[in-house]
C-alpha atoms as a PDB file:
ATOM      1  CA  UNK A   1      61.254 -85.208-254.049  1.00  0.00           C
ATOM      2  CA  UNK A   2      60.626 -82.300-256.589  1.00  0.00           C
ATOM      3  CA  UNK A   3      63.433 -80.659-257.510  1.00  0.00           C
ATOM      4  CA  UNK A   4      63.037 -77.121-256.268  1.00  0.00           C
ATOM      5  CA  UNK A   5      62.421 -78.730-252.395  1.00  0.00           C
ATOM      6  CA  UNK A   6      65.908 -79.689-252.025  1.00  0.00           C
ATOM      7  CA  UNK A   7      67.071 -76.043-251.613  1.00  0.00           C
ATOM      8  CA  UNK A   8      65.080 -75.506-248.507  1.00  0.00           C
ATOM      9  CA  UNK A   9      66.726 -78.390-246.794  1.00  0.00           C
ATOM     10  CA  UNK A  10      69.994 -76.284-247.587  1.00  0.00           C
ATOM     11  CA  UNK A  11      71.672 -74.343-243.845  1.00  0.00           C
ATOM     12  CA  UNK A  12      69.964 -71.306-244.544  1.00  0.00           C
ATOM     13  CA  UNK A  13      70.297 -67.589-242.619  1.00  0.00           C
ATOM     14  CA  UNK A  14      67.495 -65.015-242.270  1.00  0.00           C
ATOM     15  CA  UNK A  15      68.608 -61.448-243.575  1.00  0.00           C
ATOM     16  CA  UNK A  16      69.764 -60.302-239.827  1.00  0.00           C
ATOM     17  CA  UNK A  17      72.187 -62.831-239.612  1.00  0.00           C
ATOM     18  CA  UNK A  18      74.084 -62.614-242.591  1.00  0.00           C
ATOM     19  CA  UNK A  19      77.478 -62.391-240.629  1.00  0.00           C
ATOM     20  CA  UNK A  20      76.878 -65.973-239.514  1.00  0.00           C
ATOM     21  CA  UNK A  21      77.689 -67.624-242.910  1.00  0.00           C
ATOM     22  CA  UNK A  22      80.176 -69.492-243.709  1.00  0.00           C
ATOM     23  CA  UNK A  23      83.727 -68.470-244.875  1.00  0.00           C
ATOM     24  CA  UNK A  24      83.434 -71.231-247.676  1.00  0.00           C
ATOM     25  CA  UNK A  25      82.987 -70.936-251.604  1.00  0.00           C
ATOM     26  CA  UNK A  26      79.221 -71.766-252.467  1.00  0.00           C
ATOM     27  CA  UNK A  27      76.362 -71.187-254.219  1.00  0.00           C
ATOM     28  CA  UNK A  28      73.342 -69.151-252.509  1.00  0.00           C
ATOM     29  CA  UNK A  29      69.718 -69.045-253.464  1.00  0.00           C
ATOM     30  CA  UNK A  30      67.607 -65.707-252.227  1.00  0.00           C
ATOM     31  CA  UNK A  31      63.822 -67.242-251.551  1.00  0.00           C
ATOM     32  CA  UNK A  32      60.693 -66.465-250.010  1.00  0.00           C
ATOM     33  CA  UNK A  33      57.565 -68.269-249.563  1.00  0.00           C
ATOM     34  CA  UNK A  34      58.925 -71.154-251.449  1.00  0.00           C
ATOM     35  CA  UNK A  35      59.868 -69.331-254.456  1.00  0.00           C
ATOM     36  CA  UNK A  36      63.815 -69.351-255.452  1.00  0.00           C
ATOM     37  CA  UNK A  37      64.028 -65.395-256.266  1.00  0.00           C
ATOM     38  CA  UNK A  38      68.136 -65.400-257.424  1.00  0.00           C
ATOM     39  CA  UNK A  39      71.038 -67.643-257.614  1.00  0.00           C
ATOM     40  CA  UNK A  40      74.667 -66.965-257.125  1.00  0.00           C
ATOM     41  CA  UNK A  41      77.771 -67.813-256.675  1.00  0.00           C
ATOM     42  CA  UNK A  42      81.044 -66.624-254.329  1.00  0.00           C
ATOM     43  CA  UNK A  43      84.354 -67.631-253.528  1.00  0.00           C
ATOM     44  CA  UNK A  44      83.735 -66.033-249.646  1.00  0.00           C
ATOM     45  CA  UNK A  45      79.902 -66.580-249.015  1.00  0.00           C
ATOM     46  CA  UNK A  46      80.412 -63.896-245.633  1.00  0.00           C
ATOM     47  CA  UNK A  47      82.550 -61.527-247.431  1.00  0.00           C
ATOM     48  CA  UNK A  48      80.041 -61.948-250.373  1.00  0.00           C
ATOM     49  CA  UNK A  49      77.252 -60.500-248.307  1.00  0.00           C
ATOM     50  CA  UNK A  50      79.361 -58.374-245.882  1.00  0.00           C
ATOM     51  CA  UNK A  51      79.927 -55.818-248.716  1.00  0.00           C
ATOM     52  CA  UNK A  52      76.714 -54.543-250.132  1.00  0.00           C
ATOM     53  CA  UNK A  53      75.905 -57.342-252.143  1.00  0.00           C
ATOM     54  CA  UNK A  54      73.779 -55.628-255.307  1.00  0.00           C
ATOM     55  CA  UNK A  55      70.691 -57.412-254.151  1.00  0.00           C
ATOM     56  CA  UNK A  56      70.942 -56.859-249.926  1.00  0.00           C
ATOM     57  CA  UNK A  57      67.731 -54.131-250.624  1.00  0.00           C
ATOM     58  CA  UNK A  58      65.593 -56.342-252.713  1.00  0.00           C
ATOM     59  CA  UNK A  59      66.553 -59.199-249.416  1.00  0.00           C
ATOM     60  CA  UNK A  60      65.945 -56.743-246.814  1.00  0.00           C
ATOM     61  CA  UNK A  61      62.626 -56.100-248.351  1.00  0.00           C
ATOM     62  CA  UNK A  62      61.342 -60.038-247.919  1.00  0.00           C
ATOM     63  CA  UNK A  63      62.081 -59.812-244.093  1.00  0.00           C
ATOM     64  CA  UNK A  64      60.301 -61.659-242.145  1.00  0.00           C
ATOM     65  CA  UNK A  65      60.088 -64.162-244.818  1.00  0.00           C
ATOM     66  CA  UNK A  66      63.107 -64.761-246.855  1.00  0.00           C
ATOM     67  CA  UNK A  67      66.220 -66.591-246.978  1.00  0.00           C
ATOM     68  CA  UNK A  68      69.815 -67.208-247.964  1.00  0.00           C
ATOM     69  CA  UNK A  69      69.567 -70.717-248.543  1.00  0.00           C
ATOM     70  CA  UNK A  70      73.894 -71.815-249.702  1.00  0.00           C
ATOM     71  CA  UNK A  71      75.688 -75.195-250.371  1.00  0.00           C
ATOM     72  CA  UNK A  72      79.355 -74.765-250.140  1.00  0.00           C
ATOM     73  CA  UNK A  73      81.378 -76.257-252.834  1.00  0.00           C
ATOM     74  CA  UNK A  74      84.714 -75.794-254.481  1.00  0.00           C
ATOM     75  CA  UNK A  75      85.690 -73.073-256.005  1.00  0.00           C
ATOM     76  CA  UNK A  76      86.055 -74.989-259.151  1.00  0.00           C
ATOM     77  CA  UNK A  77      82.810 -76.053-259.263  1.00  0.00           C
ATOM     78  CA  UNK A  78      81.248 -72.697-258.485  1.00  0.00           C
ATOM     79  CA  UNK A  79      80.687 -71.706-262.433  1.00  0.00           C
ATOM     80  CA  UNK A  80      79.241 -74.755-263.927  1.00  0.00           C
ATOM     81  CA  UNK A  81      77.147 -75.378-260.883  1.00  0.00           C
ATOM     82  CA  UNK A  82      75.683 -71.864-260.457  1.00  0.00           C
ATOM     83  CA  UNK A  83      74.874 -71.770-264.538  1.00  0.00           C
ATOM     84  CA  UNK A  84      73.279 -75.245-263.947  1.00  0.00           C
ATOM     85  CA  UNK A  85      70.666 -73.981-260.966  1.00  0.00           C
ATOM     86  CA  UNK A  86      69.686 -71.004-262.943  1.00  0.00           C
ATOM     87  CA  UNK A  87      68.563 -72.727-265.565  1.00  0.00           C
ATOM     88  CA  UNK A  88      67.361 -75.371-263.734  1.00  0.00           C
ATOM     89  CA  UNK A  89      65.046 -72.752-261.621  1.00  0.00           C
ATOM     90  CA  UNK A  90      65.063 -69.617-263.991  1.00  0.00           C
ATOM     91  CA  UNK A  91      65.019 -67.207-260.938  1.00  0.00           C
ATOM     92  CA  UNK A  92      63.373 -63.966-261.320  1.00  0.00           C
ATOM     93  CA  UNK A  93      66.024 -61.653-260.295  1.00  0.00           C
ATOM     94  CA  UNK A  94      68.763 -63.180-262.395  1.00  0.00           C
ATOM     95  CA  UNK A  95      69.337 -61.302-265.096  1.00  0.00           C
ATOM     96  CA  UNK A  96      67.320 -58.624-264.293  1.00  0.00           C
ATOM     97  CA  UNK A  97      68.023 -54.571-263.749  1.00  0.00           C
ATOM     98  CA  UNK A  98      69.782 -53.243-260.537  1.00  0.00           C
ATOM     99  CA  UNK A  99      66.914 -52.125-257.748  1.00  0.00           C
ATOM    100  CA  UNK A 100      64.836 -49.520-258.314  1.00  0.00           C
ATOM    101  CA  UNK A 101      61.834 -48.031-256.005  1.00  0.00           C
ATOM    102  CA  UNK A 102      59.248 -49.321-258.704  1.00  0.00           C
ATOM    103  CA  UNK A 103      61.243 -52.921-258.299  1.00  0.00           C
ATOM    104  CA  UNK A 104      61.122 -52.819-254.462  1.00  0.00           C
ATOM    105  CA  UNK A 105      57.511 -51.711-254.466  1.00  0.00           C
ATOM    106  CA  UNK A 106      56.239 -54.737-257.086  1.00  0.00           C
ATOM    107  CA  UNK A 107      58.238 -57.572-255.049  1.00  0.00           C
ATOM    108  CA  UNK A 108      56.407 -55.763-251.436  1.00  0.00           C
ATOM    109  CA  UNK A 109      53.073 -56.105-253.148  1.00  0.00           C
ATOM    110  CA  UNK A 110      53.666 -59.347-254.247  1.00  0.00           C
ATOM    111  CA  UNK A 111      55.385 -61.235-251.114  1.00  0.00           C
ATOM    112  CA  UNK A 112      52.718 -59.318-248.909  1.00  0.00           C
ATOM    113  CA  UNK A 113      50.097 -59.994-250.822  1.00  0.00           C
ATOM    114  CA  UNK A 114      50.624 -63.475-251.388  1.00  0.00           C
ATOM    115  CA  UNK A 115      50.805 -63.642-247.087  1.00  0.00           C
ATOM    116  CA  UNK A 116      47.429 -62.016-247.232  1.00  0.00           C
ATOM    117  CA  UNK A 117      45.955 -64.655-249.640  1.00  0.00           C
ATOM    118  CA  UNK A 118      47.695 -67.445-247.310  1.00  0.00           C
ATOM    119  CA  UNK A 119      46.118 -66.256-244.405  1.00  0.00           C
ATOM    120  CA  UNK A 120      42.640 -66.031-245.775  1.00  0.00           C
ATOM    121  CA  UNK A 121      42.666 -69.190-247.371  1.00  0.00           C
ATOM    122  CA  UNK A 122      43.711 -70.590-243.874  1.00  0.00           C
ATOM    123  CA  UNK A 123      40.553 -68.570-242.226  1.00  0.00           C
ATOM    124  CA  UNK A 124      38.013 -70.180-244.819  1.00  0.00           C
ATOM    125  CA  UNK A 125      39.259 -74.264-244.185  1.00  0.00           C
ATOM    126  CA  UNK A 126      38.844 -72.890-240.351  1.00  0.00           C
ATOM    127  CA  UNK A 127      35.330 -71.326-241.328  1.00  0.00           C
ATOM    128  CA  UNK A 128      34.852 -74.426-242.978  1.00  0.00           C
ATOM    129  CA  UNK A 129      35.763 -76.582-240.422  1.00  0.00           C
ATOM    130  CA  UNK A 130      33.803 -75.069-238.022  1.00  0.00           C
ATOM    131  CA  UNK A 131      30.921 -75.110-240.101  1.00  0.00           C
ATOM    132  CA  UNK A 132      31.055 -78.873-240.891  1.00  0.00           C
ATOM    133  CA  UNK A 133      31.759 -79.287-237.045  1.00  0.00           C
ATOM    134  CA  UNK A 134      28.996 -77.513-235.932  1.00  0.00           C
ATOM    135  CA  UNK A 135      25.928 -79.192-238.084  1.00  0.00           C
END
Protein backbone atom coordinates (compact mmCIF):
# COMPACT_ATOMS: atom_id res chain seq x y z
CA UNK A 1 0.00 0.00 0.00
CA UNK A 2 1.71 3.48 -0.53
CA UNK A 3 2.53 5.05 2.35
CA UNK A 4 0.47 8.20 2.45
CA UNK A 5 -2.97 5.77 2.00
CA UNK A 6 -2.73 4.46 5.38
CA UNK A 7 -3.84 7.78 6.96
CA UNK A 8 -7.19 7.72 5.31
CA UNK A 9 -8.00 4.38 6.78
CA UNK A 10 -7.36 6.34 10.17
CA UNK A 11 -11.25 7.17 12.36
CA UNK A 12 -11.46 10.42 10.94
CA UNK A 13 -14.14 13.52 11.83
CA UNK A 14 -15.38 16.16 9.36
CA UNK A 15 -14.83 19.83 10.74
CA UNK A 16 -18.59 19.94 12.33
CA UNK A 17 -17.95 17.24 14.47
CA UNK A 18 -14.91 18.00 16.12
CA UNK A 19 -16.49 17.46 19.68
CA UNK A 20 -16.80 13.78 18.79
CA UNK A 21 -13.05 12.93 19.13
CA UNK A 22 -11.58 11.11 21.32
CA UNK A 23 -10.30 12.08 24.85
CA UNK A 24 -6.98 10.11 24.02
CA UNK A 25 -3.30 11.38 23.27
CA UNK A 26 -2.69 11.10 19.38
CA UNK A 27 -1.44 12.32 16.46
CA UNK A 28 -3.89 14.14 13.83
CA UNK A 29 -3.39 14.77 10.17
CA UNK A 30 -5.58 17.88 8.55
CA UNK A 31 -6.29 16.55 4.69
CA UNK A 32 -8.30 17.20 1.81
CA UNK A 33 -8.66 15.61 -1.45
CA UNK A 34 -6.02 13.16 -0.57
CA UNK A 35 -3.43 15.57 0.30
CA UNK A 36 -2.03 15.45 4.12
CA UNK A 37 -2.14 19.46 4.69
CA UNK A 38 -0.57 19.39 8.66
CA UNK A 39 0.44 17.02 11.28
CA UNK A 40 0.21 17.25 14.99
CA UNK A 41 0.31 16.06 18.01
CA UNK A 42 -1.88 16.37 21.58
CA UNK A 43 -2.06 14.92 24.82
CA UNK A 44 -6.25 15.59 24.71
CA UNK A 45 -7.15 15.23 20.91
CA UNK A 46 -10.99 16.96 21.99
CA UNK A 47 -9.56 19.51 24.21
CA UNK A 48 -6.89 20.02 21.43
CA UNK A 49 -9.53 21.16 19.00
CA UNK A 50 -12.14 22.45 21.52
CA UNK A 51 -9.93 25.56 22.12
CA UNK A 52 -9.20 27.40 18.95
CA UNK A 53 -6.70 25.25 17.68
CA UNK A 54 -4.27 27.85 15.48
CA UNK A 55 -5.31 26.10 12.33
CA UNK A 56 -9.49 25.60 13.00
CA UNK A 57 -9.80 28.68 10.05
CA UNK A 58 -7.50 27.22 7.52
CA UNK A 59 -9.92 23.58 8.45
CA UNK A 60 -13.07 25.38 8.33
CA UNK A 61 -12.10 26.66 4.98
CA UNK A 62 -11.74 22.85 3.32
CA UNK A 63 -15.41 22.09 4.41
CA UNK A 64 -17.06 19.98 2.61
CA UNK A 65 -13.92 18.22 1.90
CA UNK A 66 -11.49 17.88 4.65
CA UNK A 67 -10.60 15.88 7.53
CA UNK A 68 -9.12 15.22 10.94
CA UNK A 69 -7.77 11.98 10.27
CA UNK A 70 -5.93 10.84 14.33
CA UNK A 71 -4.30 7.58 15.69
CA UNK A 72 -4.23 7.63 19.39
CA UNK A 73 -1.06 6.67 21.00
CA UNK A 74 0.79 7.23 24.21
CA UNK A 75 1.74 10.15 25.34
CA UNK A 76 5.26 9.02 25.23
CA UNK A 77 5.27 8.29 21.89
CA UNK A 78 3.57 11.48 20.77
CA UNK A 79 7.09 13.44 19.98
CA UNK A 80 9.09 10.97 18.10
CA UNK A 81 6.06 9.81 16.22
CA UNK A 82 4.68 13.23 15.18
CA UNK A 83 8.51 14.37 14.04
CA UNK A 84 8.57 11.00 12.14
CA UNK A 85 5.11 11.73 9.94
CA UNK A 86 6.23 15.17 9.12
CA UNK A 87 9.04 14.23 7.60
CA UNK A 88 7.75 11.33 6.28
CA UNK A 89 4.85 13.55 4.45
CA UNK A 90 6.42 17.15 4.60
CA UNK A 91 2.90 18.75 5.08
CA UNK A 92 2.34 22.11 3.76
CA UNK A 93 1.11 23.88 6.73
CA UNK A 94 3.79 22.68 9.09
CA UNK A 95 6.03 25.09 9.63
CA UNK A 96 4.41 27.66 7.99
CA UNK A 97 3.02 31.39 9.17
CA UNK A 98 -0.20 31.75 11.33
CA UNK A 99 -3.47 32.40 8.85
CA UNK A 100 -3.75 35.23 7.02
CA UNK A 101 -6.65 36.37 4.41
CA UNK A 102 -4.02 35.99 1.48
CA UNK A 103 -3.36 32.24 3.10
CA UNK A 104 -7.11 31.43 3.32
CA UNK A 105 -7.76 32.80 -0.14
CA UNK A 106 -4.66 30.62 -1.95
CA UNK A 107 -5.76 27.22 -0.10
CA UNK A 108 -9.87 28.25 -1.41
CA UNK A 109 -8.50 28.61 -4.89
CA UNK A 110 -6.62 25.69 -4.75
CA UNK A 111 -9.02 22.97 -2.98
CA UNK A 112 -11.89 24.51 -5.23
CA UNK A 113 -10.17 24.54 -8.06
CA UNK A 114 -8.76 21.27 -7.96
CA UNK A 115 -12.86 20.05 -7.43
CA UNK A 116 -13.46 21.95 -10.61
CA UNK A 117 -10.68 20.10 -12.56
CA UNK A 118 -12.10 16.69 -10.94
CA UNK A 119 -15.35 17.28 -12.13
CA UNK A 120 -14.46 18.12 -15.66
CA UNK A 121 -12.18 15.44 -16.11
CA UNK A 122 -15.13 13.16 -14.93
CA UNK A 123 -17.53 14.98 -17.70
CA UNK A 124 -14.93 14.26 -20.61
CA UNK A 125 -14.46 10.06 -19.76
CA UNK A 126 -18.53 10.50 -19.70
CA UNK A 127 -18.33 12.54 -23.09
CA UNK A 128 -16.07 9.98 -24.04
CA UNK A 129 -17.94 7.21 -23.15
CA UNK A 130 -20.83 8.25 -24.73
CA UNK A 131 -19.12 8.96 -27.76
CA UNK A 132 -17.47 5.50 -28.10
CA UNK A 133 -21.02 4.11 -27.12
CA UNK A 134 -22.80 5.79 -29.57
CA UNK A 135 -20.67 4.95 -32.98
Amino acid sequence: MTEWLRIFWLPSKPVKKLKELPQDAGVYYITALWIVLYVGKAKNLRNRWKTAHHRYQQFKLLHPFGRLHYKVLTTTQLHSYEKAEIARFRPAWNGTARVTFWNLLCLFVAVWGRVIIYVLLLLLAIAALVYLLSN
